[in-house]
C-alpha atoms as a PDB file:
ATOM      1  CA  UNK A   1     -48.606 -43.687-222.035  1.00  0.00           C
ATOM      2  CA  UNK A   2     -45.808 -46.033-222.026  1.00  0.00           C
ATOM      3  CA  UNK A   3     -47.043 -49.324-223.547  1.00  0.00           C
ATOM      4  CA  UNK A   4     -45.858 -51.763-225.390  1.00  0.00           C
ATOM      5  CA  UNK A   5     -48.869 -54.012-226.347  1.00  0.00           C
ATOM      6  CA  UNK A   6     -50.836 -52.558-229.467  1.00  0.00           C
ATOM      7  CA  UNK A   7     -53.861 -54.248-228.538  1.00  0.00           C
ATOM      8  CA  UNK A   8     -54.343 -52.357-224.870  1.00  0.00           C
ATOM      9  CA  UNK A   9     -53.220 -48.869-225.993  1.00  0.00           C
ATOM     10  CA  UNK A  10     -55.884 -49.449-228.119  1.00  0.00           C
ATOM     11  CA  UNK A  11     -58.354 -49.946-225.978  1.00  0.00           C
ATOM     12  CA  UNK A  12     -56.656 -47.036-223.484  1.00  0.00           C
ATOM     13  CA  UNK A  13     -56.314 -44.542-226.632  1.00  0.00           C
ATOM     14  CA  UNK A  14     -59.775 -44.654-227.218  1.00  0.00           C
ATOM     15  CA  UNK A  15     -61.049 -44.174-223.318  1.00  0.00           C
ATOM     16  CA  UNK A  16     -58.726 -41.430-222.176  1.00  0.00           C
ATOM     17  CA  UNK A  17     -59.870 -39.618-226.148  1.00  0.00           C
ATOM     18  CA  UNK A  18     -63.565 -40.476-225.683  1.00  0.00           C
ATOM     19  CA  UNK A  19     -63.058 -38.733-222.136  1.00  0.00           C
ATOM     20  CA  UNK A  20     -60.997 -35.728-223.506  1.00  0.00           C
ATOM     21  CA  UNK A  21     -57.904 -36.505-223.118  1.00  0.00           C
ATOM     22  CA  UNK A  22     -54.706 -36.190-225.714  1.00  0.00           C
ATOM     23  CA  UNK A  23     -52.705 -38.754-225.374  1.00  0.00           C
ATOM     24  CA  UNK A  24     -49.594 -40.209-227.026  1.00  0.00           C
ATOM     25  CA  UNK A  25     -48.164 -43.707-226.856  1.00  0.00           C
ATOM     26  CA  UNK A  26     -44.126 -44.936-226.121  1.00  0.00           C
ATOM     27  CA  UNK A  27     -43.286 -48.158-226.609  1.00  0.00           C
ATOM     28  CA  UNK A  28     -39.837 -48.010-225.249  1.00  0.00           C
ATOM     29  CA  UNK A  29     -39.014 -46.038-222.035  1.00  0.00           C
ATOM     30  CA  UNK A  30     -36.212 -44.138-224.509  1.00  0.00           C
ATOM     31  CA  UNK A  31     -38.781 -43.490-227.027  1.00  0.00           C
ATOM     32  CA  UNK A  32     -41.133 -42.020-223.757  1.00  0.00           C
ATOM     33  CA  UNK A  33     -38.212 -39.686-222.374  1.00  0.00           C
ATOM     34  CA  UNK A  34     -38.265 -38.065-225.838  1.00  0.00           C
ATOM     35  CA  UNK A  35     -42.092 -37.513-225.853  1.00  0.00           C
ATOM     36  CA  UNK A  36     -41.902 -36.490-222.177  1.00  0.00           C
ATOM     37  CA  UNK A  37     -39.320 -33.883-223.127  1.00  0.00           C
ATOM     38  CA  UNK A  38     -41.021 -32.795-226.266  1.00  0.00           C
ATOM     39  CA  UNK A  39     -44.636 -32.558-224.879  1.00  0.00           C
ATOM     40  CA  UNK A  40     -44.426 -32.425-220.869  1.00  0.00           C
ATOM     41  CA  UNK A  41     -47.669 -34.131-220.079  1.00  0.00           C
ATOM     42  CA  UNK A  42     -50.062 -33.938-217.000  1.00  0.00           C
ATOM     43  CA  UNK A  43     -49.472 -37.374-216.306  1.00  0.00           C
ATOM     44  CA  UNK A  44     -47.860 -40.567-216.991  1.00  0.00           C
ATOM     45  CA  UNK A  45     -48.806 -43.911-217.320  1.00  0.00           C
ATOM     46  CA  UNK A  46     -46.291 -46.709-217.168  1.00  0.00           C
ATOM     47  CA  UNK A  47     -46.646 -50.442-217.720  1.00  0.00           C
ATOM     48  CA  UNK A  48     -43.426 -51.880-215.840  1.00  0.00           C
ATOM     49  CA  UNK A  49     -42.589 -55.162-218.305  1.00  0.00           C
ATOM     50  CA  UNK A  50     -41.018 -54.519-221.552  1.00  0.00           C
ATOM     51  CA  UNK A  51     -38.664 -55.386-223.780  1.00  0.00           C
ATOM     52  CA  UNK A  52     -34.647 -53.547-223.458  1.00  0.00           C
ATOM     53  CA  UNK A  53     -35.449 -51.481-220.829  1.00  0.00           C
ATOM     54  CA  UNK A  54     -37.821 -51.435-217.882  1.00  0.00           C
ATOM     55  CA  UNK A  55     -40.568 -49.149-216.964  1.00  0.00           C
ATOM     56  CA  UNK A  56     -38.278 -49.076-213.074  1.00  0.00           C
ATOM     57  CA  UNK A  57     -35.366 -47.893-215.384  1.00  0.00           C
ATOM     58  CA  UNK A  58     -37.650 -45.522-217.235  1.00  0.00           C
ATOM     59  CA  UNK A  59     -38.551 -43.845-213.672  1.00  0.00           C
ATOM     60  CA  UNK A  60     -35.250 -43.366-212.500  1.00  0.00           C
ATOM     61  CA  UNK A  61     -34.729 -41.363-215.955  1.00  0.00           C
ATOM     62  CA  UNK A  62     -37.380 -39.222-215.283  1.00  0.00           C
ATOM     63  CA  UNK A  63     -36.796 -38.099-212.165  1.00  0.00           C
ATOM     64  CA  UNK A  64     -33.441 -37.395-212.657  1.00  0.00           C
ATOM     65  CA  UNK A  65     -34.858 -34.144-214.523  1.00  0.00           C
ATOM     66  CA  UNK A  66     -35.686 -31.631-211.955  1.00  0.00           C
ATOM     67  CA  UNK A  67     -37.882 -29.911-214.300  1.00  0.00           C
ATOM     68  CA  UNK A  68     -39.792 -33.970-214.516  1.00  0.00           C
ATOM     69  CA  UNK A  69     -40.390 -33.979-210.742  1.00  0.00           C
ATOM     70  CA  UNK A  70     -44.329 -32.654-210.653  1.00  0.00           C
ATOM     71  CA  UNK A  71     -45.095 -34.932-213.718  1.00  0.00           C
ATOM     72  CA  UNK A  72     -47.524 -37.476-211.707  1.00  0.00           C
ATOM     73  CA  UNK A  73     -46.868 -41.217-212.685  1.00  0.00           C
ATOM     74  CA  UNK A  74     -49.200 -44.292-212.081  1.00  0.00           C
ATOM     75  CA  UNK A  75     -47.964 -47.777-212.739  1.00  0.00           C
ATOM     76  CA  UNK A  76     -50.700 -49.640-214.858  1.00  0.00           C
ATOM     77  CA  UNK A  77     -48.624 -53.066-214.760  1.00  0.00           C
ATOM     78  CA  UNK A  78     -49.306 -56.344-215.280  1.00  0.00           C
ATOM     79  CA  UNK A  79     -46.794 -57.203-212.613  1.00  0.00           C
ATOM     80  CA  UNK A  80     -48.264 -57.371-209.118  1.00  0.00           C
ATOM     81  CA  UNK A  81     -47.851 -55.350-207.125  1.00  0.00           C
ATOM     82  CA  UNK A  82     -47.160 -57.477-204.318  1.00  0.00           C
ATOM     83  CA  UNK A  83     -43.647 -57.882-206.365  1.00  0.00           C
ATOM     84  CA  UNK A  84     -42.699 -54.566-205.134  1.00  0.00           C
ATOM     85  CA  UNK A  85     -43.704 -54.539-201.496  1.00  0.00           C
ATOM     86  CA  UNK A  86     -40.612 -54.098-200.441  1.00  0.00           C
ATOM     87  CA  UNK A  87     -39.493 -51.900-202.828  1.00  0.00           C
ATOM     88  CA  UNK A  88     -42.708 -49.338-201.227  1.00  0.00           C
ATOM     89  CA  UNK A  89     -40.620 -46.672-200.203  1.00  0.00           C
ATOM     90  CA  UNK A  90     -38.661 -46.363-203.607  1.00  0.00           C
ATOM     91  CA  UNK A  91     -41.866 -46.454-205.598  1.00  0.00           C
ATOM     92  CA  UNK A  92     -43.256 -43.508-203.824  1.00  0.00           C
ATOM     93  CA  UNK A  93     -40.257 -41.983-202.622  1.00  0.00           C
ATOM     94  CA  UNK A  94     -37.844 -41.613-204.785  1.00  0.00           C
ATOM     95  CA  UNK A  95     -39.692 -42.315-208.001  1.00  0.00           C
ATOM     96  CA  UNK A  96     -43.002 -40.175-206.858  1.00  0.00           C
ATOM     97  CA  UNK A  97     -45.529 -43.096-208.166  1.00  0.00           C
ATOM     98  CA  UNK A  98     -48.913 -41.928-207.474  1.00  0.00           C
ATOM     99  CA  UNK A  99     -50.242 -45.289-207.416  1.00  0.00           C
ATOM    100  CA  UNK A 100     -49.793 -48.749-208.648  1.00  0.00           C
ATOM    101  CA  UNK A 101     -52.604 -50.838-210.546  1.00  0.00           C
ATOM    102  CA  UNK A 102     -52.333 -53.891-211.543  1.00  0.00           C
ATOM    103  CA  UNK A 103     -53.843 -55.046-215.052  1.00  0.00           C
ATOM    104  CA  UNK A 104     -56.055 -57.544-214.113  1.00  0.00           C
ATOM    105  CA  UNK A 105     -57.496 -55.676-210.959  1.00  0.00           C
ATOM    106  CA  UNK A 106     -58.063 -52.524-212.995  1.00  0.00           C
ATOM    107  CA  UNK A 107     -61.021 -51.575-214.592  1.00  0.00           C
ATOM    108  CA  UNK A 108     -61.274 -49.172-217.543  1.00  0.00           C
ATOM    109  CA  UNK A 109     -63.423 -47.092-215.471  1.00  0.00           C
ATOM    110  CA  UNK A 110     -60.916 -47.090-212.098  1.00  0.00           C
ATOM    111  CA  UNK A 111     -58.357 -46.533-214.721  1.00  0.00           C
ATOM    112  CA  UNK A 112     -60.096 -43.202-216.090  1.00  0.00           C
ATOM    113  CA  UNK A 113     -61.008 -42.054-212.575  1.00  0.00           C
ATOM    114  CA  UNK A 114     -56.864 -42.677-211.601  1.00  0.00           C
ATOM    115  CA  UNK A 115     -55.762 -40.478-214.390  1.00  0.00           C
ATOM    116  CA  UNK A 116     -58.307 -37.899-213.936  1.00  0.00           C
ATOM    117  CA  UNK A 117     -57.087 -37.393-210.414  1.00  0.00           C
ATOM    118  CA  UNK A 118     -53.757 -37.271-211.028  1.00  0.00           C
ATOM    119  CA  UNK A 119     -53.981 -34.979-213.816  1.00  0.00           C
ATOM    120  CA  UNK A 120     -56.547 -32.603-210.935  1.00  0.00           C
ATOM    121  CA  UNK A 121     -53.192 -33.233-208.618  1.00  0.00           C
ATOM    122  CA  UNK A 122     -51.249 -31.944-210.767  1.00  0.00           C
ATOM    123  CA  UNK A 123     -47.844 -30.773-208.926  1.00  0.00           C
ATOM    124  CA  UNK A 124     -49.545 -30.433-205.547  1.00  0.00           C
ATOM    125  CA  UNK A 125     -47.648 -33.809-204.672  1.00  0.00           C
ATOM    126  CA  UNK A 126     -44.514 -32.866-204.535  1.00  0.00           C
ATOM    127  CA  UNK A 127     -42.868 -35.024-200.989  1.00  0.00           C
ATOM    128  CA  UNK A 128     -44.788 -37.839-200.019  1.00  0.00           C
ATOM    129  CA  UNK A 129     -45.736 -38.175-196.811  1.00  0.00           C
ATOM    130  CA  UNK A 130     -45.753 -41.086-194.110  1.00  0.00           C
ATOM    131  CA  UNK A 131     -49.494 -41.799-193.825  1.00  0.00           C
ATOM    132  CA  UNK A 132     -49.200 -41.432-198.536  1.00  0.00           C
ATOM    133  CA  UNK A 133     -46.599 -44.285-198.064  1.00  0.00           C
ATOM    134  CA  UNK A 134     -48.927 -46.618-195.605  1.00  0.00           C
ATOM    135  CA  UNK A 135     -51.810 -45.655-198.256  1.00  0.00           C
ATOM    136  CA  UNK A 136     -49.604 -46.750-201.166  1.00  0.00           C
ATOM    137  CA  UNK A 137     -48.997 -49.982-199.121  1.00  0.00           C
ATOM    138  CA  UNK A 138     -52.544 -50.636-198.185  1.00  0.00           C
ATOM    139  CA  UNK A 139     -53.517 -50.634-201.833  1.00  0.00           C
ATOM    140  CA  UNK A 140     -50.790 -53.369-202.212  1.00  0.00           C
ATOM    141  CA  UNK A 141     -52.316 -55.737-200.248  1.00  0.00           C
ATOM    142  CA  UNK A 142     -55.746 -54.917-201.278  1.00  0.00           C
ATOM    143  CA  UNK A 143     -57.723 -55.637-204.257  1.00  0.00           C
ATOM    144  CA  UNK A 144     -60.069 -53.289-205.559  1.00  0.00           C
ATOM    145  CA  UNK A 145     -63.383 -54.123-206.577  1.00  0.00           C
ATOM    146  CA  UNK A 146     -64.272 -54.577-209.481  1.00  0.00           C
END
């Protein structure tokens, strides 16, 4: 989990543990490429807005790593995602982001349910797909409920 505010990983921590779930906490993307490297998790989960270096930046690190590629990454951000609309095709593309959920829109519960499904993914998703990049869109412009 790449996050920089103690307060949610807090919160977070304690879910994904309650639920099973190891999980370790970056809160600079430089400090999350070393745990990435040292621990290869099952997923990732990336808030976008921090301080040096951005969670984008972060991405493109990771997937430069060939042996990175199947790690599945959601954006948990509290940037909206409408910010990146046009930027669709990069997010899933090149950067493989399984999905994007904004803060505020999220709850604890969709959040559990997100990272249980990626981690059940696994490296299935390896190329995404036309009608995955119109999906990714769609949940752009929608907001779940809560």
């Amino acid at each position: 989990m790449l996050e920089p505010d103690a307060v949610l990983a807090k919160v977070y921590r304690q879910l994904f543990e309650y639920s099973g779930h190891e999980v370790r906490r970056s809160v600079s993307a430089q400090d999350a490429v070393f745990l990435v490297d040292e621990l290869m998790p099952d997923v990732i989960l990336v808030e976008l807005q921090m301080v040096a270096h951005s969670g984008i930046e972060f991405l493109y690190e990771l997937r430069s790593y060939s042996e990175w590629q199947h790690i599945p990454v959601l954006i948990h951000s509290c940037i909206p995602p409408t910010e990146f609309q046009d930027s669709m095709e990069l997010l899933t593309g090149l950067l493989k982001v399984r999905a994007y959920l904004y803060k505020p829109h999220t709850t604890l519960t969709a959040l559990l349910r997100e990272v249980r499904d990626a981690i059940a993914a696994g490296s299935t998703r390896v190329e995404t797909t036309a009608s995955d990049r119109v999906a990714f869109l769609n949940s752009l412009t929608t907001q779940p409920s809560v």
